[in-house]
Each structure stands twice: as structure tokens, then as C-alpha cells.
PDB file of N, CA and C in Angstrom:
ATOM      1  N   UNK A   1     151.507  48.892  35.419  1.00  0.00           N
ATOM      2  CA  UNK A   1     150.261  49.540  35.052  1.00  0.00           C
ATOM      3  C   UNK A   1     149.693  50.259  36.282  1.00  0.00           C
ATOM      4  N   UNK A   2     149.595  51.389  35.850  1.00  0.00           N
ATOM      5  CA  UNK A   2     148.902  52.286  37.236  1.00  0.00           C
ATOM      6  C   UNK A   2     147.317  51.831  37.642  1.00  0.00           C
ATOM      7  N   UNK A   3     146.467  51.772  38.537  1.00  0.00           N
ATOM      8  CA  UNK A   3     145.537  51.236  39.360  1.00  0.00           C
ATOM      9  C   UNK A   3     144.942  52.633  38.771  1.00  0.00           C
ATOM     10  N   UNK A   4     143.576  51.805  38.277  1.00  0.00           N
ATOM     11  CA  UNK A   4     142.456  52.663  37.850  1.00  0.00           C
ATOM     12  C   UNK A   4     141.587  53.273  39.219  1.00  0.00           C
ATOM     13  N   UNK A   5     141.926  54.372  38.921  1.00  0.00           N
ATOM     14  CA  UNK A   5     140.745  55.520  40.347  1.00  0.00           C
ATOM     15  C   UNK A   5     138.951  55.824  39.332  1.00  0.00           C
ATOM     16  N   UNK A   6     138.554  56.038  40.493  1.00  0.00           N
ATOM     17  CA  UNK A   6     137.049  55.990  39.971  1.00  0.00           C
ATOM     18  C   UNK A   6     136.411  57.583  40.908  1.00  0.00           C
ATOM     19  N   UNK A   7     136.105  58.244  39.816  1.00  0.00           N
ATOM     20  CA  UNK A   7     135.257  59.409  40.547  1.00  0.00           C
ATOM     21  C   UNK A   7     133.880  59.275  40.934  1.00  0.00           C
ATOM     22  N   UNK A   8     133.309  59.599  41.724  1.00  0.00           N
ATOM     23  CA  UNK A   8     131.544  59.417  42.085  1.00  0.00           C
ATOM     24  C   UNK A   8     131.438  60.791  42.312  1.00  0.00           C
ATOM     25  N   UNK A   9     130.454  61.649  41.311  1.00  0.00           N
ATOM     26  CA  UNK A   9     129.979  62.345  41.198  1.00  0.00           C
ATOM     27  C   UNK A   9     128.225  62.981  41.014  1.00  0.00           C
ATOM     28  N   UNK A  10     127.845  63.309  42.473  1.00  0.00           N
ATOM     29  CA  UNK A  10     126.419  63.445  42.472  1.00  0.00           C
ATOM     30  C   UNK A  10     126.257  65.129  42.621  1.00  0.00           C
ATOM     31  N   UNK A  11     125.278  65.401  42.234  1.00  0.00           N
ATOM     32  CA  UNK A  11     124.766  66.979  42.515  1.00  0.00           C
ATOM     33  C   UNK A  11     123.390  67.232  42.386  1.00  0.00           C
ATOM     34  N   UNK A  12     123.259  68.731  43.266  1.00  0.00           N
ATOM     35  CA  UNK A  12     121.286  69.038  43.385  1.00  0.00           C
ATOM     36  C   UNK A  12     121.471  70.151  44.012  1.00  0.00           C
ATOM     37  N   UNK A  13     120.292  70.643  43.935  1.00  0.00           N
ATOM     38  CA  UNK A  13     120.027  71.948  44.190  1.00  0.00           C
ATOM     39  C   UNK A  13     119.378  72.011  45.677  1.00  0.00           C
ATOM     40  N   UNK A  14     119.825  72.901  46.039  1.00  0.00           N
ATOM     41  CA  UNK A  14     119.342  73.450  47.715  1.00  0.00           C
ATOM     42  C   UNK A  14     118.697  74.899  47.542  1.00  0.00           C
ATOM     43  N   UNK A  15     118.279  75.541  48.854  1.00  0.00           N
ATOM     44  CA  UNK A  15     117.726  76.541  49.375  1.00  0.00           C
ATOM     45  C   UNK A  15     119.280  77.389  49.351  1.00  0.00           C
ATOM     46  N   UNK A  16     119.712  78.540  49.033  1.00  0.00           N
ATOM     47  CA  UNK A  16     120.965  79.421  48.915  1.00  0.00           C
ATOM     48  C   UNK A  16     120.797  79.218  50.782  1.00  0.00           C
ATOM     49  N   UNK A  17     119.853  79.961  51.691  1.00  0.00           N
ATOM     50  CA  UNK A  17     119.604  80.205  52.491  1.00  0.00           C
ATOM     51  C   UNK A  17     119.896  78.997  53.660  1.00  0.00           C
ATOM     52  N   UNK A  18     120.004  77.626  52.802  1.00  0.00           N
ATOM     53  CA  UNK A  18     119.993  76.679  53.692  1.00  0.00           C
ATOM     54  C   UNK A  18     121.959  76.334  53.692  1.00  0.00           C
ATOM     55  N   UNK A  19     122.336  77.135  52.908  1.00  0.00           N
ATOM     56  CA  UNK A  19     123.676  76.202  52.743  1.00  0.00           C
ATOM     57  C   UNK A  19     124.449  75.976  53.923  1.00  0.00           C
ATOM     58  N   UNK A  20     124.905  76.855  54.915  1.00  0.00           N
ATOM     59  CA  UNK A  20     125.472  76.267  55.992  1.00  0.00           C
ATOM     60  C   UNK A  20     125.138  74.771  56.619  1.00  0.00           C
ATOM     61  N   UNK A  21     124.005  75.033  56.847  1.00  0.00           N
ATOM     62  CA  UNK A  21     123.293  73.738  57.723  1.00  0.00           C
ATOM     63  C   UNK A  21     123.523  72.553  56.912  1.00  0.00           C
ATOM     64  N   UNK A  22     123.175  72.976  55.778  1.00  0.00           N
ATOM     65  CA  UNK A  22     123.426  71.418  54.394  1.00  0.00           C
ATOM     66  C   UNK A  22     125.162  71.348  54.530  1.00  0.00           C
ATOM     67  N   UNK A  23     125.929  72.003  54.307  1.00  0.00           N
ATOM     68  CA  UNK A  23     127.011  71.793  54.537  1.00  0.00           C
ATOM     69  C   UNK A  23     127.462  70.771  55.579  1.00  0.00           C
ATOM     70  N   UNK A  24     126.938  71.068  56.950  1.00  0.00           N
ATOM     71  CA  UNK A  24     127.316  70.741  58.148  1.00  0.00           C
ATOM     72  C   UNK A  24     126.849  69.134  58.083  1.00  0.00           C
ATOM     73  N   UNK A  25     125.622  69.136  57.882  1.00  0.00           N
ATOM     74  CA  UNK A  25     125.218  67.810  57.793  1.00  0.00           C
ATOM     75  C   UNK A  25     125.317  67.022  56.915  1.00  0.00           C
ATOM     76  N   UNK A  26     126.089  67.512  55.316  1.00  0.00           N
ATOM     77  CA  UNK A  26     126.392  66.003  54.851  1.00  0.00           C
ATOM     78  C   UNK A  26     128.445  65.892  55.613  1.00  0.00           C
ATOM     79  N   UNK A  27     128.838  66.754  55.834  1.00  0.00           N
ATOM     80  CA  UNK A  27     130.040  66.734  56.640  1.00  0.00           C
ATOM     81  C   UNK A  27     129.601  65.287  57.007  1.00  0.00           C
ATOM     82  N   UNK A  28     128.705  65.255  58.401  1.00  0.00           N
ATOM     83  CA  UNK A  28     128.458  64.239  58.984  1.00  0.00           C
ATOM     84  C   UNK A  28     127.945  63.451  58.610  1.00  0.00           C
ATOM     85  N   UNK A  29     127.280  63.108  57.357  1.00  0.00           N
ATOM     86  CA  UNK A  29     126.541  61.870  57.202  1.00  0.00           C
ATOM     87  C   UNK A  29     127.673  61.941  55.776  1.00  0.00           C
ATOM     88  N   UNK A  30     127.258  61.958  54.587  1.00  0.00           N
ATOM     89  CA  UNK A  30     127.711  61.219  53.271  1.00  0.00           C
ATOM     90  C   UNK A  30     129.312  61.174  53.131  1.00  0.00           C
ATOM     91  N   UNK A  31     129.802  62.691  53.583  1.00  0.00           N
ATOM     92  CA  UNK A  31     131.453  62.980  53.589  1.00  0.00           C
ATOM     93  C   UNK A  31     132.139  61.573  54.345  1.00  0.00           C
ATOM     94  N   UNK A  32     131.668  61.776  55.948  1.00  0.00           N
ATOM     95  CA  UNK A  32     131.901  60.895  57.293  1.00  0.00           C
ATOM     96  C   UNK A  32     131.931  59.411  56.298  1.00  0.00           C
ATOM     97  N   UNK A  33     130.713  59.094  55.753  1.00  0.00           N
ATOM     98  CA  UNK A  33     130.519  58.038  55.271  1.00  0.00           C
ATOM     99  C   UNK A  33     131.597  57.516  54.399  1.00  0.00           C
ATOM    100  N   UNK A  34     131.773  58.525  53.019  1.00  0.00           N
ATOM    101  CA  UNK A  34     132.218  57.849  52.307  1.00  0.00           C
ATOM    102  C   UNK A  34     133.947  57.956  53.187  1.00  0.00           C
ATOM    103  N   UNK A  35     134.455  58.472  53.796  1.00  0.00           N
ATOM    104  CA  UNK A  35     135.717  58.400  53.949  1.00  0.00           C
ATOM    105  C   UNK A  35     135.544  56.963  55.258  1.00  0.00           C
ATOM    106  N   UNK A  36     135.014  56.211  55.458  1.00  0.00           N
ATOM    107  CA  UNK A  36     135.119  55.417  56.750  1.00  0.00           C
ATOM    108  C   UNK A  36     134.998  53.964  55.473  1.00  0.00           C
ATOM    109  N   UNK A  37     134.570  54.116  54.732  1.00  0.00           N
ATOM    110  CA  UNK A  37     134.522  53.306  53.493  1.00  0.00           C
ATOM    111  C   UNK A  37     136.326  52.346  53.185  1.00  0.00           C
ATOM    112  N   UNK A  38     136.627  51.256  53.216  1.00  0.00           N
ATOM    113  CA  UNK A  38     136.931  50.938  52.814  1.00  0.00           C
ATOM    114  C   UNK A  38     137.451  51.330  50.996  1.00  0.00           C
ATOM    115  N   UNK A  39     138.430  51.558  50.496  1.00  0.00           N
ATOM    116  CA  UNK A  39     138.976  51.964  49.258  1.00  0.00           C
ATOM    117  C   UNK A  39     138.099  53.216  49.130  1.00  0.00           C
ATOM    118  N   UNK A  40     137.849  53.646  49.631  1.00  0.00           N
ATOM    119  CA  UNK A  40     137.735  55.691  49.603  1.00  0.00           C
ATOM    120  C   UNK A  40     138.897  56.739  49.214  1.00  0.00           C
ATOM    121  N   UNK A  41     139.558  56.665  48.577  1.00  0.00           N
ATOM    122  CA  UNK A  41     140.443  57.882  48.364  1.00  0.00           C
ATOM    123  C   UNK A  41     140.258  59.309  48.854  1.00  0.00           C
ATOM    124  N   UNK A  42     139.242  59.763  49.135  1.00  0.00           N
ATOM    125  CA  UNK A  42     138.640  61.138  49.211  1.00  0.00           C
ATOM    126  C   UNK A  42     137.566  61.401  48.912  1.00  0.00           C
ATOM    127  N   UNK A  43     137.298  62.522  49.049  1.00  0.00           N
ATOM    128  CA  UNK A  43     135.713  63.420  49.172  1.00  0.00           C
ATOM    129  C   UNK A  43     135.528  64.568  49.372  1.00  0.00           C
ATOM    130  N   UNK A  44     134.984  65.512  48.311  1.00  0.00           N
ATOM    131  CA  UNK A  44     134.782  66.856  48.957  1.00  0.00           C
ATOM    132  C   UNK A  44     133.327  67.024  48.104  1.00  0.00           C
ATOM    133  N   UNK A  45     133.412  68.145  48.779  1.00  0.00           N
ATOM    134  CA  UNK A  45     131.690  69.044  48.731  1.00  0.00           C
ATOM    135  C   UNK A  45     132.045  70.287  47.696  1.00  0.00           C
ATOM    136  N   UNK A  46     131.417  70.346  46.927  1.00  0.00           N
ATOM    137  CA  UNK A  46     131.089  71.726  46.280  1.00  0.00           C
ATOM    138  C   UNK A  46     130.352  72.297  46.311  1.00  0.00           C
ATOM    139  N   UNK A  47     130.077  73.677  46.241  1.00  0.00           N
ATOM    140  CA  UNK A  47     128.609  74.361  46.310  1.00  0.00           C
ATOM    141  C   UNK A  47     129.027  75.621  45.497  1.00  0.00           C
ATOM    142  N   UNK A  48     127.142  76.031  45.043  1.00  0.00           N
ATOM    143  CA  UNK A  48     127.667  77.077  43.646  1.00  0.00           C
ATOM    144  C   UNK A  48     126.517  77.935  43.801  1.00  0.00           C
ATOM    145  N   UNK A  49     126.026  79.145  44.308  1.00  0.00           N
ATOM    146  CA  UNK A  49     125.127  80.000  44.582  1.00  0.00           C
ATOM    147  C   UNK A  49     124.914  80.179  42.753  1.00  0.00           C
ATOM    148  N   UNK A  50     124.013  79.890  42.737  1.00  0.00           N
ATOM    149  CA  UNK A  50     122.927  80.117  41.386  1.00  0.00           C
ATOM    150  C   UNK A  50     122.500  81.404  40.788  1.00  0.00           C
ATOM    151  N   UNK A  51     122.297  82.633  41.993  1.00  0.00           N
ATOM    152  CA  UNK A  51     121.871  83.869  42.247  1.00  0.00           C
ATOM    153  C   UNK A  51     120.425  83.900  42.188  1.00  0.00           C
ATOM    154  N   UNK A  52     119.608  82.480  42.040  1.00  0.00           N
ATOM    155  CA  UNK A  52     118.217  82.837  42.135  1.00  0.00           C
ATOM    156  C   UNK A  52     117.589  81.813  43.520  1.00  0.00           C
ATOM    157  N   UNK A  53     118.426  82.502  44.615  1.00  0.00           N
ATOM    158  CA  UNK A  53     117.710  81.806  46.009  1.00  0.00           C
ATOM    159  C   UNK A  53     118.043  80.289  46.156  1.00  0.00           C
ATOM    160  N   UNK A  54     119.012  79.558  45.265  1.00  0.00           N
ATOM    161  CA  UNK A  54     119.130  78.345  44.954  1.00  0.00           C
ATOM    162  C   UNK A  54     120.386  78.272  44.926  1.00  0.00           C
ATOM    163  N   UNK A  55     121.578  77.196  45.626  1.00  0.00           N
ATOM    164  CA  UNK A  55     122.315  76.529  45.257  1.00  0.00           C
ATOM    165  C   UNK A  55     122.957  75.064  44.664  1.00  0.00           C
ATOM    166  N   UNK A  56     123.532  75.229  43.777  1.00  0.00           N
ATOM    167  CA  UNK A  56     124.135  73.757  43.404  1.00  0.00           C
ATOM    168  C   UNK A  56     125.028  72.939  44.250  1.00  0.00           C
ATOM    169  N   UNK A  57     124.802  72.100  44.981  1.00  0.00           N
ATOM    170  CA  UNK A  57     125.423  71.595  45.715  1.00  0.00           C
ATOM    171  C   UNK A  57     126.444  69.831  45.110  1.00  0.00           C
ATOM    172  N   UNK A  58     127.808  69.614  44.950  1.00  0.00           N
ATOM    173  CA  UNK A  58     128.159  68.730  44.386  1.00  0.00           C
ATOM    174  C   UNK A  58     129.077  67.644  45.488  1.00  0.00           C
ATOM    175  N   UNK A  59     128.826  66.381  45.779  1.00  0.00           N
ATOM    176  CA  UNK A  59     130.215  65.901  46.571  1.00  0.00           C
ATOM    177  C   UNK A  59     130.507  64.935  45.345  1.00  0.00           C
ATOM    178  N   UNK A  60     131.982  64.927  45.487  1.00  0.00           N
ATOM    179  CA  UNK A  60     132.992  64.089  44.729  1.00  0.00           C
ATOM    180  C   UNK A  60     133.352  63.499  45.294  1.00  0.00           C
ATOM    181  N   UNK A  61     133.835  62.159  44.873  1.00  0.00           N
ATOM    182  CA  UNK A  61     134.258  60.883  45.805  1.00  0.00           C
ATOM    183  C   UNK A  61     135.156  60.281  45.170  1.00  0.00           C
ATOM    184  N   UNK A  62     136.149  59.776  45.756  1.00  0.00           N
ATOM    185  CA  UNK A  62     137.365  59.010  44.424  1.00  0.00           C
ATOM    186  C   UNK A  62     137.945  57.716  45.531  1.00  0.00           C
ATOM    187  N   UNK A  63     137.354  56.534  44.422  1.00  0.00           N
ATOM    188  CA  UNK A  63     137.618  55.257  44.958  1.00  0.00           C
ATOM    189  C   UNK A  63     138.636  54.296  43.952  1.00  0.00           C
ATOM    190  N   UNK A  64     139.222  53.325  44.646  1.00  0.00           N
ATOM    191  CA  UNK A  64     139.646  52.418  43.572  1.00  0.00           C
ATOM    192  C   UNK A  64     139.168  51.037  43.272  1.00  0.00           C
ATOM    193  N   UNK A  65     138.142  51.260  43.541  1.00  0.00           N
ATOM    194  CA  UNK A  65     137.341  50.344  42.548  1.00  0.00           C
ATOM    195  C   UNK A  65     135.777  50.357  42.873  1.00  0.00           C
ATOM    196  N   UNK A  66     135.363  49.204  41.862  1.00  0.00           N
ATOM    197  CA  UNK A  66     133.753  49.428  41.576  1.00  0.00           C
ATOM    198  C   UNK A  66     133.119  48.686  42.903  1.00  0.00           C
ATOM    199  N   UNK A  67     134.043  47.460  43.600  1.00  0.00           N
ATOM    200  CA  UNK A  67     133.728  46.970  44.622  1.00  0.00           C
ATOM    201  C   UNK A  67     133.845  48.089  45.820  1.00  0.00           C
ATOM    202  N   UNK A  68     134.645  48.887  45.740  1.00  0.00           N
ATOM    203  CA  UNK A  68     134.781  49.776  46.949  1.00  0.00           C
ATOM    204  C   UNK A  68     133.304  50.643  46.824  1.00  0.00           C
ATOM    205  N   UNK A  69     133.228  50.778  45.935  1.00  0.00           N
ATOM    206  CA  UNK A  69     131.855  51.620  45.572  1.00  0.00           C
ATOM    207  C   UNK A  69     131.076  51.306  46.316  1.00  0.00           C
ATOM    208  N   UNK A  70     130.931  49.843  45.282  1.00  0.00           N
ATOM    209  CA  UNK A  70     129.242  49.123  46.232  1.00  0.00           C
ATOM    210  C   UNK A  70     129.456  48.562  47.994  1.00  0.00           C
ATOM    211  N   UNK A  71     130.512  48.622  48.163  1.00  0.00           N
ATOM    212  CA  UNK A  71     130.546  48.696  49.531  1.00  0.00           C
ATOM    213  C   UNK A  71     129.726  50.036  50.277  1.00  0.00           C
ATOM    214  N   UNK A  72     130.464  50.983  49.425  1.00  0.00           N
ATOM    215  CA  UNK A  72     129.337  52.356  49.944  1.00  0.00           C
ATOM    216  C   UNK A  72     128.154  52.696  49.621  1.00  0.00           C
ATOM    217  N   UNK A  73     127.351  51.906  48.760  1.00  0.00           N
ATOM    218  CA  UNK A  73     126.555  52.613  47.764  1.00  0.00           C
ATOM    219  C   UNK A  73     125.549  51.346  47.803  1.00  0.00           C
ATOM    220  N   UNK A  74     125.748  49.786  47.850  1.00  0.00           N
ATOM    221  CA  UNK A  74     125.103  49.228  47.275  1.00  0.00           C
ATOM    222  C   UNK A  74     125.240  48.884  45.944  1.00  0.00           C
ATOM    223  N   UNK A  75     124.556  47.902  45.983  1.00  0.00           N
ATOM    224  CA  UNK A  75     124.654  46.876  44.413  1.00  0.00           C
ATOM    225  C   UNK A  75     124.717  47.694  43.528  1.00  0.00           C
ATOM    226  N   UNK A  76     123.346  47.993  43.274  1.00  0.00           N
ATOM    227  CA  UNK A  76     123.323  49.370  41.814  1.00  0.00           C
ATOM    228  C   UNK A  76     123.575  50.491  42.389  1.00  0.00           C
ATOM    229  N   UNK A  77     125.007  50.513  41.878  1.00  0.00           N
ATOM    230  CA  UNK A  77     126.393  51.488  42.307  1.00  0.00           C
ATOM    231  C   UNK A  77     125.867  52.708  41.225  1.00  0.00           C
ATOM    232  N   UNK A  78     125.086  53.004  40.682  1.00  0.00           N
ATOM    233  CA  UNK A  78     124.762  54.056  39.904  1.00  0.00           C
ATOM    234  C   UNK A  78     123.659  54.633  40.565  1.00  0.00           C
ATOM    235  N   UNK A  79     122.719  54.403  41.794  1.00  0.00           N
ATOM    236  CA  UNK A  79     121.214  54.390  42.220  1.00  0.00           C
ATOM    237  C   UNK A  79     121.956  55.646  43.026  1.00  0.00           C
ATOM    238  N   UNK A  80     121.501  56.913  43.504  1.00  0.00           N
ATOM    239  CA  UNK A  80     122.061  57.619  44.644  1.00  0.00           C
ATOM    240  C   UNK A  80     121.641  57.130  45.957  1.00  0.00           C
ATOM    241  N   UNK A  81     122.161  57.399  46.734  1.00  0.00           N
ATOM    242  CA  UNK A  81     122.417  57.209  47.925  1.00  0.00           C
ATOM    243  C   UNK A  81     121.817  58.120  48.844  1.00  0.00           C
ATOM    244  N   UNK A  82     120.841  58.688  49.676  1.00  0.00           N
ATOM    245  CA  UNK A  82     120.234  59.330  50.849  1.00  0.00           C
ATOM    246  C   UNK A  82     120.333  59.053  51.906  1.00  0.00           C
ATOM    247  N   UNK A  83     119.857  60.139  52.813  1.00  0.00           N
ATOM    248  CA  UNK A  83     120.185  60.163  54.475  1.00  0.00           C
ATOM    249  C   UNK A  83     118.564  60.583  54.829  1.00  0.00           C
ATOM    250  N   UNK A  84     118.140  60.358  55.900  1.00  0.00           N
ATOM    251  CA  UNK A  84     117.236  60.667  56.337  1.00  0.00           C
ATOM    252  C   UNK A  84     116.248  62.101  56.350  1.00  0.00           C
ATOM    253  N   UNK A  85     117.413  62.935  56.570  1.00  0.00           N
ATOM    254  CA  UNK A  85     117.039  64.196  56.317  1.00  0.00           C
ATOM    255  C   UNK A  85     117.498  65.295  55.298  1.00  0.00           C
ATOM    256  N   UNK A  86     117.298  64.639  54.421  1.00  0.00           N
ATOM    257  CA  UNK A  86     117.854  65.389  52.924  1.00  0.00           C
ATOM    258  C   UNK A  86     116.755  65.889  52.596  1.00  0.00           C
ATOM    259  N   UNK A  87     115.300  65.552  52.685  1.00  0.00           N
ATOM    260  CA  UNK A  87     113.935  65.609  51.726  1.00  0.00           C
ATOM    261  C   UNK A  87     113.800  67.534  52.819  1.00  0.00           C
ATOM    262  N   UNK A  88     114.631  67.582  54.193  1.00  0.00           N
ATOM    263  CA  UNK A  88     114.653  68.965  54.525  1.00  0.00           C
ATOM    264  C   UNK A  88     115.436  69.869  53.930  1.00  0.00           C
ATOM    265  N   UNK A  89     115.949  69.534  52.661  1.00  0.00           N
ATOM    266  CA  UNK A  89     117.483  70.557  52.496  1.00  0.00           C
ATOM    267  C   UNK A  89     116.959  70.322  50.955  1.00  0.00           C
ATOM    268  N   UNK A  90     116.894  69.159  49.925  1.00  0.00           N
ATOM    269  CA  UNK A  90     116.724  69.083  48.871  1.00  0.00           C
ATOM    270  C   UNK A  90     115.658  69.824  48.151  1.00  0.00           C
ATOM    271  N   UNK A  91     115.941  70.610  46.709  1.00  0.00           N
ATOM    272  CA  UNK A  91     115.062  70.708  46.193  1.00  0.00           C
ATOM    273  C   UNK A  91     114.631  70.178  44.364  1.00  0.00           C
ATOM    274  N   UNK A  92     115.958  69.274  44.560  1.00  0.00           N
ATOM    275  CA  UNK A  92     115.998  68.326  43.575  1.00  0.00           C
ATOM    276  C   UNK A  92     116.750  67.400  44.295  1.00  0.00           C
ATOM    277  N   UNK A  93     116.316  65.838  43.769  1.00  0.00           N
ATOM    278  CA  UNK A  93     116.928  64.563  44.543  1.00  0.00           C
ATOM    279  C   UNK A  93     117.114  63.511  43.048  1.00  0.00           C
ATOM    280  N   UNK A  94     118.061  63.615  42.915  1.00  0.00           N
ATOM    281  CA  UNK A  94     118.362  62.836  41.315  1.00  0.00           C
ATOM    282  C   UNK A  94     118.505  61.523  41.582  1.00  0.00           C
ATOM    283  N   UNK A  95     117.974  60.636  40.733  1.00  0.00           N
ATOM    284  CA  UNK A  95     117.924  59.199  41.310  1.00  0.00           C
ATOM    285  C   UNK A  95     119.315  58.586  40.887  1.00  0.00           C
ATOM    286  N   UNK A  96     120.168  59.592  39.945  1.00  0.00           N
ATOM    287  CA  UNK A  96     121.527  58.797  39.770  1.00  0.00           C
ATOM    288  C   UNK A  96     123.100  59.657  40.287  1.00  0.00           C
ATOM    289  N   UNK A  97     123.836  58.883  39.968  1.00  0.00           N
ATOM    290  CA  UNK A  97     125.247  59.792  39.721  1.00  0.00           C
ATOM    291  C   UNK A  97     125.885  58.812  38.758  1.00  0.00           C
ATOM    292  N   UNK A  98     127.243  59.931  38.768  1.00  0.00           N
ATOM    293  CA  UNK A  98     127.971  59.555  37.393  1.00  0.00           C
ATOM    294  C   UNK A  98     129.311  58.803  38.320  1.00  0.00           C
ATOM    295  N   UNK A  99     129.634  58.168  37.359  1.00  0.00           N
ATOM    296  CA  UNK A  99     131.133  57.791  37.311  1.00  0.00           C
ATOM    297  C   UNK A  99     132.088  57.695  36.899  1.00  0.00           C
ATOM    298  N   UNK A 100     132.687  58.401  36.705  1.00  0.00           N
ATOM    299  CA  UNK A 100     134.179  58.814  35.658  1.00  0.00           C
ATOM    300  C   UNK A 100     135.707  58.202  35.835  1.00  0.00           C
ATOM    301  N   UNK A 101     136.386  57.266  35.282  1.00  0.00           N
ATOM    302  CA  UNK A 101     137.630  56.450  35.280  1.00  0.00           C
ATOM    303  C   UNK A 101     138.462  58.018  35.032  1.00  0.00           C
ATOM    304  N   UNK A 102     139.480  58.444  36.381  1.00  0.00           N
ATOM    305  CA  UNK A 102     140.489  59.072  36.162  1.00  0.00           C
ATOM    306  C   UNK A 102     141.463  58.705  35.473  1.00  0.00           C
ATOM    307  N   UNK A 103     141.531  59.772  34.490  1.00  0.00           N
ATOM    308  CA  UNK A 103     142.580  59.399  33.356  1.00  0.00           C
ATOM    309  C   UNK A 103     143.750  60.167  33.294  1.00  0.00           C
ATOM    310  N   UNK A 104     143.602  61.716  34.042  1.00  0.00           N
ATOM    311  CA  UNK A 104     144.955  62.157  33.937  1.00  0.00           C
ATOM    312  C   UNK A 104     145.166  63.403  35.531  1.00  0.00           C
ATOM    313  N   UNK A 105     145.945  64.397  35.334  1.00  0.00           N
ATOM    314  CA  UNK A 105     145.658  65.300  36.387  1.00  0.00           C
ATOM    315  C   UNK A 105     146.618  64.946  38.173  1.00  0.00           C
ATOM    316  N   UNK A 106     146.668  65.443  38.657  1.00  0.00           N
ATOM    317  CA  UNK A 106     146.472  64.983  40.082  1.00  0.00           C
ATOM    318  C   UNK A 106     146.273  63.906  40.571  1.00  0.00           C
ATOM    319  N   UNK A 107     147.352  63.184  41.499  1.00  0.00           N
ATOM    320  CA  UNK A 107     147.202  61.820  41.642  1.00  0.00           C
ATOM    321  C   UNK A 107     146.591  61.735  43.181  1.00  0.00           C
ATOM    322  N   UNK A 108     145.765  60.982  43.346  1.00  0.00           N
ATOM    323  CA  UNK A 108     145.005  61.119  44.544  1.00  0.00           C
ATOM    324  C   UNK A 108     145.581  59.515  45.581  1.00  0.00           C
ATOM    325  N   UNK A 109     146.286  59.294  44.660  1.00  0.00           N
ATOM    326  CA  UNK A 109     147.177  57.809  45.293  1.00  0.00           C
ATOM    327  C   UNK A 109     148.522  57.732  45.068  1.00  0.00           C
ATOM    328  N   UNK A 110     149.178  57.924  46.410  1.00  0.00           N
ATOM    329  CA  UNK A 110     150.784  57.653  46.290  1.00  0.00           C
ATOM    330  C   UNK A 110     151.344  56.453  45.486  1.00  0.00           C
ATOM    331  N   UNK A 111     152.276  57.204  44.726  1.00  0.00           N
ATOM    332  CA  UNK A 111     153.060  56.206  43.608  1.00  0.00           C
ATOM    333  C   UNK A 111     154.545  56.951  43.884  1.00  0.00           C
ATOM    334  N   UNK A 112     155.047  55.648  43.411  1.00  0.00           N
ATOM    335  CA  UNK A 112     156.706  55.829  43.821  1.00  0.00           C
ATOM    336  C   UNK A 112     157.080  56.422  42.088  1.00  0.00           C
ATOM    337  N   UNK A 113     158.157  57.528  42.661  1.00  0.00           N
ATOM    338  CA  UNK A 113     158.162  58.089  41.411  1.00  0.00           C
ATOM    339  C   UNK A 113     159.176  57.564  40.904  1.00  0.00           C
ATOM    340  N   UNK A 114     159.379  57.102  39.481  1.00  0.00           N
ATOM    341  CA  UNK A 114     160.778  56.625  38.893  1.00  0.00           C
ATOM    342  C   UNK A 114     161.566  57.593  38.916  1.00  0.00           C
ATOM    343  N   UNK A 115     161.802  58.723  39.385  1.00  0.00           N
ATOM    344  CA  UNK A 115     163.033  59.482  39.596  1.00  0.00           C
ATOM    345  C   UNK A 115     163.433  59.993  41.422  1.00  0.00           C
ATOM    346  N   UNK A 116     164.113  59.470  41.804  1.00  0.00           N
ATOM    347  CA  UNK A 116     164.102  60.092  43.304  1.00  0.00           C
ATOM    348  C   UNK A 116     164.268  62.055  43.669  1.00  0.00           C
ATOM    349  N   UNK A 117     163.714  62.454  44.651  1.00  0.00           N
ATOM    350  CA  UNK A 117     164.232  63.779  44.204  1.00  0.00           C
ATOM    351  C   UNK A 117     165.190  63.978  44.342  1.00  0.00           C
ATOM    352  N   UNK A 118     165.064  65.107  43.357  1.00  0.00           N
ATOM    353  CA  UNK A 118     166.852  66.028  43.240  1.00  0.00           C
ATOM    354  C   UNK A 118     167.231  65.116  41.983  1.00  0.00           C
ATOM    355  N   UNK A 119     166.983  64.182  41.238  1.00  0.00           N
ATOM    356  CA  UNK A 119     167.844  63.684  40.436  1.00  0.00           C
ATOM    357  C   UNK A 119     166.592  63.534  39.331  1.00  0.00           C
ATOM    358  N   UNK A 120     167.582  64.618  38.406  1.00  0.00           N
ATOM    359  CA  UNK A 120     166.231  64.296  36.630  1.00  0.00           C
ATOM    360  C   UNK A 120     166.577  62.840  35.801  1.00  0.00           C
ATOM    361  N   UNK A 121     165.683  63.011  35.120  1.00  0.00           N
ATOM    362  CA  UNK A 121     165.325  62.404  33.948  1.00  0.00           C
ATOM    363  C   UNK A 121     166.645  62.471  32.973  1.00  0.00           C
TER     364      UNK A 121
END
């Protein structure tokens, strides 16, 4: 049975104008964070210019399990998570995120494949 992966998915809106700097600094704080995490699979940042002076800003996180979570996150693994200086960059601060059981796609965890290469099925 393949090992269930877990996505953490939060998002909010910024200043268009601020995006570099927001970039730079969750680099260092939430990215830094979640990859120093124990059962962290990965992490990236998205961002989505709105065209009205506003961007959507998203990081994705993929763990294997709910304990790895609350290692990063705390108990109520659904509550979001902040840094000190977000209330300078935010112009929405959502009190949750989602969590989604990967079910198909891209494997973000090495598995031995039942066929070696060069030799089919």
C-alpha cells in the first residue's frame, strides 16, 4: 500500500507592488520552515497578479502525515500559521487552510518501481 501524502494549502492577498519583498520573506520564514520540518516533502509559493493592484499569493506544502503537520503547525493543524511580519504584507489573513490527501499525479516520494528501466511490462 502506497503511504498517504498530505497537501497544506494556504492563500491571501497582497499589495501587487509588494510582491518581491513578500516573496523574499516567506522564502525565509514559512518556506525555510516548513522544509526544516521533520516529514516535509516540499513547498512552493505561488503568486497570481489579480490586475487590480492586488496579488494572490499561495504556498503548498506536502507532508506525510497529520503528525508531521502538527509538528509544523501545532495541534489545530487546520488554524494558519503567522510570522511576525505578515500584518506588513497581508491584506487578507485567513484563519484556516485546507488539506487535501494526494490521490494521483506526480509522486513527490521515491518509490521503487516494479519494472526496472529499460525492461516493460
Amino acid at each position: 500500500m502506497d503511504k498517504t501524502v498530505i497537501l497544506r494549502r494556504w492563500s491571501a492577498r497582497i499589495r501587487t507592488a509588494d510582491e518581491a519583498d513578500y516573496v523574499a520573506y516567506i522564502a525565509d520564514t514559512g518556506l525555510d520552515d516548513y522544509r526544516a520540518t521533520p516529514g516535509n516533502l516540499g513547498a512552493q509559493m505561488l503568486v497570481r497578479t489579480l490586475g487590480n493592484g492586488e496579488s494572490e499569493v499561495t504556498t503548498l506544502s506536502w507532508w506525510d502525515s497529520i503528525d508531521a503537520i502538527a509538528a509544523f503547525a501545532g495541534e489545530d493543524i487546520d488554524r494558519a500559521r503567522y510570522y511576525p511580519e505578515d500584518d506588513r504584507f497581508l491584506l487578507t489573513r485567513p484563519d484556516h487552510v485546507e488539506h487535501h490527501r494526494v490521490v494521483g499525479g506526480a509522486d513527490l516520494v521515491e518509490r521503487e518501481s516494479p519494472h526496472p528501466r529499460g525492461v516493460e511490462a
